[in-house]
C-alpha atoms as a PDB file:
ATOM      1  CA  UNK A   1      -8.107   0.590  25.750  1.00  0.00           C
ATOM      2  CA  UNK A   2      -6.995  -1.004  22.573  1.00  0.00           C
ATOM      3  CA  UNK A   3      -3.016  -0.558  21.537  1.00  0.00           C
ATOM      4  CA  UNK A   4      -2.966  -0.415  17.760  1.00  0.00           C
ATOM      5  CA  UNK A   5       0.687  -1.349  16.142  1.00  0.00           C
ATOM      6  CA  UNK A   6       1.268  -0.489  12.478  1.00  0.00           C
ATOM      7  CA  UNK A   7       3.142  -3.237  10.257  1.00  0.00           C
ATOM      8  CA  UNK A   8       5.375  -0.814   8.563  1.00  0.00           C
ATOM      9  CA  UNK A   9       7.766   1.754   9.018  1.00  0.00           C
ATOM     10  CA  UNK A  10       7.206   3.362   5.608  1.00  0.00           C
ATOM     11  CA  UNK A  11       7.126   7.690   6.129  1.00  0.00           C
ATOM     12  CA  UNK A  12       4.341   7.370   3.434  1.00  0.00           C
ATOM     13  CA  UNK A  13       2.017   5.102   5.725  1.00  0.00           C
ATOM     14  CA  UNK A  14       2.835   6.549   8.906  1.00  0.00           C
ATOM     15  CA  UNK A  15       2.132   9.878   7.371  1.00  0.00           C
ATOM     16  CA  UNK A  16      -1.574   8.358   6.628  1.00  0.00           C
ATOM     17  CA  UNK A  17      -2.167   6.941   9.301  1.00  0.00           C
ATOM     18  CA  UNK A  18      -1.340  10.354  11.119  1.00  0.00           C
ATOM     19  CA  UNK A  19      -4.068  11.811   9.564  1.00  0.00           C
ATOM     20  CA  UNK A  20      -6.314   9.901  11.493  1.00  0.00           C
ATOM     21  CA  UNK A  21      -4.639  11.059  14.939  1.00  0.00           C
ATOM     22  CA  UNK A  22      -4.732   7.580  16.650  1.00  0.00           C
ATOM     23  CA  UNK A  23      -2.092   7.049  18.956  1.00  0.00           C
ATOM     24  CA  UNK A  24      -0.063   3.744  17.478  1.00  0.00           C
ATOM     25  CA  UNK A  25       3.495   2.078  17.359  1.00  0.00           C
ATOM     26  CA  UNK A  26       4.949   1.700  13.987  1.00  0.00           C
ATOM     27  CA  UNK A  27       7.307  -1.592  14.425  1.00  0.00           C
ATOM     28  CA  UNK A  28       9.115  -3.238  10.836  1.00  0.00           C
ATOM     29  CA  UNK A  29       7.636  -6.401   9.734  1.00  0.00           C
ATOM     30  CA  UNK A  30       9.464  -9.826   9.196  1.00  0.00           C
ATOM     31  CA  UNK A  31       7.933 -10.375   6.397  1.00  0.00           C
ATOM     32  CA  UNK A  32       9.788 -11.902   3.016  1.00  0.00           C
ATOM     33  CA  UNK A  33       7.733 -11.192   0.333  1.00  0.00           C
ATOM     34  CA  UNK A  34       7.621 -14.249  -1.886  1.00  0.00           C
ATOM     35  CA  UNK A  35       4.564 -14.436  -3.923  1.00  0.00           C
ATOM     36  CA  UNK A  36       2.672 -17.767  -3.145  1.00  0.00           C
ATOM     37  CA  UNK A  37       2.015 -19.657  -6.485  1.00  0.00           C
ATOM     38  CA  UNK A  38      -0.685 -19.583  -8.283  1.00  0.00           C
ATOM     39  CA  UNK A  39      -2.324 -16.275  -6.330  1.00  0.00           C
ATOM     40  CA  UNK A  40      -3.858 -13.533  -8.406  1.00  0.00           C
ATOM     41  CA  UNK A  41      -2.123 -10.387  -7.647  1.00  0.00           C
ATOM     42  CA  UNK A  42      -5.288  -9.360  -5.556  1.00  0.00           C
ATOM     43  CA  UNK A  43      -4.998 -12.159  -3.289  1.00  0.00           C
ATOM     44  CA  UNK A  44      -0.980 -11.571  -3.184  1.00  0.00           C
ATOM     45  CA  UNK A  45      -1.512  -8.192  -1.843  1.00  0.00           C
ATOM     46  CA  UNK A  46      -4.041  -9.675   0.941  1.00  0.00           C
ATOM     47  CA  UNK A  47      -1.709 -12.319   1.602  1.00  0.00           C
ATOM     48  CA  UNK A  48       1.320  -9.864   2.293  1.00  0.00           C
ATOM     49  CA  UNK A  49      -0.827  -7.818   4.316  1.00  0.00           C
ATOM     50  CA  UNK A  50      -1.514 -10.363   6.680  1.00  0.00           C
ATOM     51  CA  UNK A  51       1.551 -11.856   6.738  1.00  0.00           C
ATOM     52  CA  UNK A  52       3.395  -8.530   8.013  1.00  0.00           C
ATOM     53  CA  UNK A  53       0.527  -8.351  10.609  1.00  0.00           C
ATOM     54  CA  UNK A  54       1.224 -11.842  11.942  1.00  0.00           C
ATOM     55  CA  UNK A  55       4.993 -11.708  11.748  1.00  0.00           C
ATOM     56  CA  UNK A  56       4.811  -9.378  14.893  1.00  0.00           C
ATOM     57  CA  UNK A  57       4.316  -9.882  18.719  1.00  0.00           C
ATOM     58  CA  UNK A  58       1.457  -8.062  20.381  1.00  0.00           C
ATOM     59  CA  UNK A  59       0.005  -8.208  23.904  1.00  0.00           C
ATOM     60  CA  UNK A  60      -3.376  -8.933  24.699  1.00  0.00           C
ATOM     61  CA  UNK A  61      -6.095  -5.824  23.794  1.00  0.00           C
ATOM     62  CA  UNK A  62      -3.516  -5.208  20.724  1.00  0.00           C
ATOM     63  CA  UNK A  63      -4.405  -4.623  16.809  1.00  0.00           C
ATOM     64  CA  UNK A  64      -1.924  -4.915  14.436  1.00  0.00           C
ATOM     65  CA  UNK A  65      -2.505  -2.680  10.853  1.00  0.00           C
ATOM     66  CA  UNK A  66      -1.140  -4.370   8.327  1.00  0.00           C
ATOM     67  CA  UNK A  67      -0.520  -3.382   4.278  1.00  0.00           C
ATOM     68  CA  UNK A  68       0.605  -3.728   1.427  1.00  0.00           C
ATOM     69  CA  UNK A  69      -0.048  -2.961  -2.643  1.00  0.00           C
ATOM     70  CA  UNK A  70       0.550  -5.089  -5.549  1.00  0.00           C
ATOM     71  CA  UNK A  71       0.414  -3.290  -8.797  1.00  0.00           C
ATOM     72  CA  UNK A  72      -1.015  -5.419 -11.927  1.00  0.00           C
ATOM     73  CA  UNK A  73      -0.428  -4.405 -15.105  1.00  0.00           C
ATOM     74  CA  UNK A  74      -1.554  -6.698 -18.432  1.00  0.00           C
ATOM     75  CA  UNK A  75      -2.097  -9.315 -15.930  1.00  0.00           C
ATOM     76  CA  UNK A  76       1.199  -9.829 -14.366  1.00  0.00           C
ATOM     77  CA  UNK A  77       3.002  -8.096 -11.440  1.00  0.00           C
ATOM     78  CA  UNK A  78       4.830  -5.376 -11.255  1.00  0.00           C
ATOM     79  CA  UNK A  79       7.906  -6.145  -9.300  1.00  0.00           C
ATOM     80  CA  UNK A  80       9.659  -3.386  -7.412  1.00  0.00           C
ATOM     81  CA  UNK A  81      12.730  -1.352  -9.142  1.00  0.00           C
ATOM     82  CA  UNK A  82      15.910  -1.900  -8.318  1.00  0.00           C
ATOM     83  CA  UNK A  83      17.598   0.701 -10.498  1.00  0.00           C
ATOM     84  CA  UNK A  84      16.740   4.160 -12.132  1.00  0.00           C
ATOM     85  CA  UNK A  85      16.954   2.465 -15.451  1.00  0.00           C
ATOM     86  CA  UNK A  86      14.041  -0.436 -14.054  1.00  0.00           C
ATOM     87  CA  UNK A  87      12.137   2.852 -13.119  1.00  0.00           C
ATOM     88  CA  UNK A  88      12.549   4.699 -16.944  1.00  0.00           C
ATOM     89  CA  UNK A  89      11.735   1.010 -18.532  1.00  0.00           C
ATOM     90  CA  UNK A  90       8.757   0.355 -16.199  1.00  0.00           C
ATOM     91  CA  UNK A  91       7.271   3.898 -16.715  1.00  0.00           C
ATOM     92  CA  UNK A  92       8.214   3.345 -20.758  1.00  0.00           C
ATOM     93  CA  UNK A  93       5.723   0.323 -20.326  1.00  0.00           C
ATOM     94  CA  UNK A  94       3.310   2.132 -18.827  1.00  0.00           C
ATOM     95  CA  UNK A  95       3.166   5.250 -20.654  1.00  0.00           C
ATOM     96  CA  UNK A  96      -0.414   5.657 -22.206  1.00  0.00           C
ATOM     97  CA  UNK A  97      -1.592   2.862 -20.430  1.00  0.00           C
ATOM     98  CA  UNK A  98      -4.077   1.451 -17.371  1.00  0.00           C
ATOM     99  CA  UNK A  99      -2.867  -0.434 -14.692  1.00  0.00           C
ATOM    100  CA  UNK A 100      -4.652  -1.573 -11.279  1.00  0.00           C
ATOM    101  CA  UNK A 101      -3.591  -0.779  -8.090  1.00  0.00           C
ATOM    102  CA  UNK A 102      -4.376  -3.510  -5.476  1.00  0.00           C
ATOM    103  CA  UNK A 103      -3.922  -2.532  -1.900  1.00  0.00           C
ATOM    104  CA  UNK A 104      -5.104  -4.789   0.784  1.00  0.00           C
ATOM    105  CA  UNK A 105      -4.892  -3.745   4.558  1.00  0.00           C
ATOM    106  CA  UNK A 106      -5.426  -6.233   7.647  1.00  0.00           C
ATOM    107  CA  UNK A 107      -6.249  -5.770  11.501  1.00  0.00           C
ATOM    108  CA  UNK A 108      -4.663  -8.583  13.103  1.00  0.00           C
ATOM    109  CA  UNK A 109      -5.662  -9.523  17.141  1.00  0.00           C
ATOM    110  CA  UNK A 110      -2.915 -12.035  17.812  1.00  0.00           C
ATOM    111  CA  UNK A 111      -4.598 -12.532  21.355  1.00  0.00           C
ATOM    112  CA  UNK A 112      -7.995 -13.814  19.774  1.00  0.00           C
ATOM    113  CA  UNK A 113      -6.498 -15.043  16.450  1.00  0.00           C
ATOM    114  CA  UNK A 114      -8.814 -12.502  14.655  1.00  0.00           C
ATOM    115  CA  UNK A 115      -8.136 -11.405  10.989  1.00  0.00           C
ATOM    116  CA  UNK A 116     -10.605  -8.126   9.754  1.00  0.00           C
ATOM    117  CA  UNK A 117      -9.584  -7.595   6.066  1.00  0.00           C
ATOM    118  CA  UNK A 118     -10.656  -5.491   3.022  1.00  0.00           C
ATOM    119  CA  UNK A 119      -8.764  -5.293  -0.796  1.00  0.00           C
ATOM    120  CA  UNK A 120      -9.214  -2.040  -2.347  1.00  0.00           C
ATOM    121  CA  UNK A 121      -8.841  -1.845  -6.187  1.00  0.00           C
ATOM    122  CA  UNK A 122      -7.673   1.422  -8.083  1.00  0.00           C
ATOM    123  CA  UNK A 123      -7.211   1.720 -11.889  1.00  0.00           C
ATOM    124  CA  UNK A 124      -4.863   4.541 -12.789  1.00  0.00           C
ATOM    125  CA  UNK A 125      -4.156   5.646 -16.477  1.00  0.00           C
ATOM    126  CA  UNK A 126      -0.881   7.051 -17.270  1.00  0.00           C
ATOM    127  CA  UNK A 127      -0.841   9.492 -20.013  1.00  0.00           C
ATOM    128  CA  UNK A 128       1.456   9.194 -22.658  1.00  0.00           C
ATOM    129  CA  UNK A 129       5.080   9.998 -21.900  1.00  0.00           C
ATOM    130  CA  UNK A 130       8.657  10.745 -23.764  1.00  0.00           C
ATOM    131  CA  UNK A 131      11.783   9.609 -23.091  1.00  0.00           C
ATOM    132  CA  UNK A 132      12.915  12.949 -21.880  1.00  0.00           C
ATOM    133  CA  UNK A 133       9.781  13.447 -19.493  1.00  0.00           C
ATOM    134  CA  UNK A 134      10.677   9.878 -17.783  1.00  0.00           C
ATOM    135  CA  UNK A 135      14.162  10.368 -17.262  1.00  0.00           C
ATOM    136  CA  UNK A 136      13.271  13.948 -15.993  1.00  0.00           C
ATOM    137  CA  UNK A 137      10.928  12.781 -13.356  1.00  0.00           C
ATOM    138  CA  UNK A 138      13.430   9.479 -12.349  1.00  0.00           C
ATOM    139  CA  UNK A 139      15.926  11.766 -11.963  1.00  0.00           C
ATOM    140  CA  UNK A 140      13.640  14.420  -9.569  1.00  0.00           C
ATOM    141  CA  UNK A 141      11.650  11.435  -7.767  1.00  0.00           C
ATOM    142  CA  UNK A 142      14.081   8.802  -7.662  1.00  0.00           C
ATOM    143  CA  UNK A 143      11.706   6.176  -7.210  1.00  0.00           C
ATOM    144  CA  UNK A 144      14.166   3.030  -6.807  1.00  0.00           C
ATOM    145  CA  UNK A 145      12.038   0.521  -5.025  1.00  0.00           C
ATOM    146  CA  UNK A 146       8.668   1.564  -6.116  1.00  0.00           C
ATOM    147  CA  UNK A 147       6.916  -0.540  -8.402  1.00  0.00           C
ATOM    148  CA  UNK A 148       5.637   0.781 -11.327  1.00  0.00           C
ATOM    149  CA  UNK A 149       8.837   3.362 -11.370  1.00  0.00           C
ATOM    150  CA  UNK A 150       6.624   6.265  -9.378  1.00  0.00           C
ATOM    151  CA  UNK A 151       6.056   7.804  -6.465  1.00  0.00           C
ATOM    152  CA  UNK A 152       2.334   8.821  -6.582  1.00  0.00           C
ATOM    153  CA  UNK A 153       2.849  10.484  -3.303  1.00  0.00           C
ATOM    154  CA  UNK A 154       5.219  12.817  -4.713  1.00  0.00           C
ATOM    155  CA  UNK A 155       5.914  14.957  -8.342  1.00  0.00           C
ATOM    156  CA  UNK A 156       4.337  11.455  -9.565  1.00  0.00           C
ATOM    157  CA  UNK A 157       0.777  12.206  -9.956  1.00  0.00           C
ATOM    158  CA  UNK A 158       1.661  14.948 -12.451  1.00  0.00           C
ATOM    159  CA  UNK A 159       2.365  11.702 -14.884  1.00  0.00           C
ATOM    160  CA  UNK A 160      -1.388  10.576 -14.837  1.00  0.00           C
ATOM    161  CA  UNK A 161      -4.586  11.142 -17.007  1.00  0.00           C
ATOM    162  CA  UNK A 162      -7.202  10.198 -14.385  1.00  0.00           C
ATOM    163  CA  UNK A 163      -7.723   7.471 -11.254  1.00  0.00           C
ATOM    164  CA  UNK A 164     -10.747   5.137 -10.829  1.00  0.00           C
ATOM    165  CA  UNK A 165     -11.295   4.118  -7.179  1.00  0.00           C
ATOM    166  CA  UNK A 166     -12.831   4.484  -3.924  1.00  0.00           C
ATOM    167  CA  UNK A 167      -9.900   5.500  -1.754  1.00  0.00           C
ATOM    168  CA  UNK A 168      -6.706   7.627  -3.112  1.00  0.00           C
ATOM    169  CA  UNK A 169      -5.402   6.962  -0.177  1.00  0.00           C
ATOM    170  CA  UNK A 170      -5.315   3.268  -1.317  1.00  0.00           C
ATOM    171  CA  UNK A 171      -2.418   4.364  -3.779  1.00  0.00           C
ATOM    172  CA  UNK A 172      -0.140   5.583  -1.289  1.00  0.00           C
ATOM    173  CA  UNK A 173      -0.474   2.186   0.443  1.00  0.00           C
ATOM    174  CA  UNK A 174      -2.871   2.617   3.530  1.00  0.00           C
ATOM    175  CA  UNK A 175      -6.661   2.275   2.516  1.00  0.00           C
ATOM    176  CA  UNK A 176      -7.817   4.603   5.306  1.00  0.00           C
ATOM    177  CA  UNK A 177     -11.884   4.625   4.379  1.00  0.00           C
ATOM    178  CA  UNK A 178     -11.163   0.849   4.846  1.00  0.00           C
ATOM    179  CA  UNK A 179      -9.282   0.910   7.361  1.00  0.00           C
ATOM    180  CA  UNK A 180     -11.898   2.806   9.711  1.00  0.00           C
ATOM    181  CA  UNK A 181     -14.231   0.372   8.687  1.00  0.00           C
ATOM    182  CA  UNK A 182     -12.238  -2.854  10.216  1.00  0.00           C
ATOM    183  CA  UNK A 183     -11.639  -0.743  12.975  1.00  0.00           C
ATOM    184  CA  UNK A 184     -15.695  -0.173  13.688  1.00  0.00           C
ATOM    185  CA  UNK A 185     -15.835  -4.090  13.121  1.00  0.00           C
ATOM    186  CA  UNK A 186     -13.320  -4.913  15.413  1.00  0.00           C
ATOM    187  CA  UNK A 187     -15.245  -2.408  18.214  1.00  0.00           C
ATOM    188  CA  UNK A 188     -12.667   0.871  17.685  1.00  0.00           C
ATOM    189  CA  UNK A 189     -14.784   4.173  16.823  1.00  0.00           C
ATOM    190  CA  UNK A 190     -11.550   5.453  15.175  1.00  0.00           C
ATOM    191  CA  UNK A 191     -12.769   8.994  16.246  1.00  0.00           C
ATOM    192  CA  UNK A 192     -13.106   7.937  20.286  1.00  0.00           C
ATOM    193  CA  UNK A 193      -9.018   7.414  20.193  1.00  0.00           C
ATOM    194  CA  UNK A 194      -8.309  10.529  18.262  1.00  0.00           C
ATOM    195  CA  UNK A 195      -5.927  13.026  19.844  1.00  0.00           C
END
């Protein structure tokens, strides 16, 4: 049988991945994410993805998931927040605006040095906000370390007009309707492992 590890120890991912009820190890990645030069930040999000995947050890008959999002807004990157006042600026920026979502996720077979990949691409629109609406969600969500300044996944949906995508579950950070794809590539009816 197949051993699936997950490239992440993120609540938000596991908690996706649970949905699917495969049995899996969630192990931390050592990963530095460094943007390569010159990547758009589409291939930057593939290229983290796979290098959390391959920065882990697997036996033999072992899958590794790996993930990871790169938001793009007017065509640069949004970095992560390292402060609630990087959060109120970034969501300032944002306010009234459309920014894309990439989120790339990998299965890695260290054993047969086999990469299955897909990059899913989801534009969300922010609707306008005030000062006192940002620093009143910052302050409930406290999303230091997201990028963009929100937590989609929590009380930040409520700050968006509408999302244009195939998977939502792309924005949380694990592309699941891709993700059961690779696995039928790689030979794993994602169903047949359920418990």
């Amino acid at each position: 049988m197949d051993r699936l590890i997950l490239a992440s120890t993120s609540r938000f991912r596991r908690a996706l991945l649970d949905r699917l009820g495969l049995p899996y190890e969630a192990r931390a990645p050592h990963f530095d994410e460094i943007p390569p030069e010159g990547l758009s930040p589409r291939d930057v999000a593939r290229a983290f993805a796979e290098g959390k995947a391959k920065s882990l050890e697997a036996a033999p008959g072992t899958w590794v998931i790996g993930a990871d999002q790169v938001p793009e807004y007017d065509g640069h990157i949004l970095r992560k927040t390292e402060s609630q006042d990087d959060c109120r600026a970034q969501l300032a920026e944002l306010s009234g605006r459309t920014h894309m979502l990439h989120t790339a996720v990998v299965l890695w077979s260290p054993s047969e040095g086999r990469m299955l990949g897909e990059t899913v691409t989801v534009e969300l629109t922010m609707r306008p906000l005030s000062p006192a609406l940002i620093d009143r969600y910052v302050t409930l969500d406290d999303p230091v370390g997201s990028a963009g300044g929100y937590l989609f996944e929590k009380r930040g949906i409520g700050l968006f007009e509408s999302v244009r995508g195939g998977d939502e579950s792309a924005i949380v950070g694990l592309p699941l309707l891709s993700l059961c794809r690779l696995l039928r590539e790689a030979g794993i009816e994602p169903l047949d492992l359920a418990r």
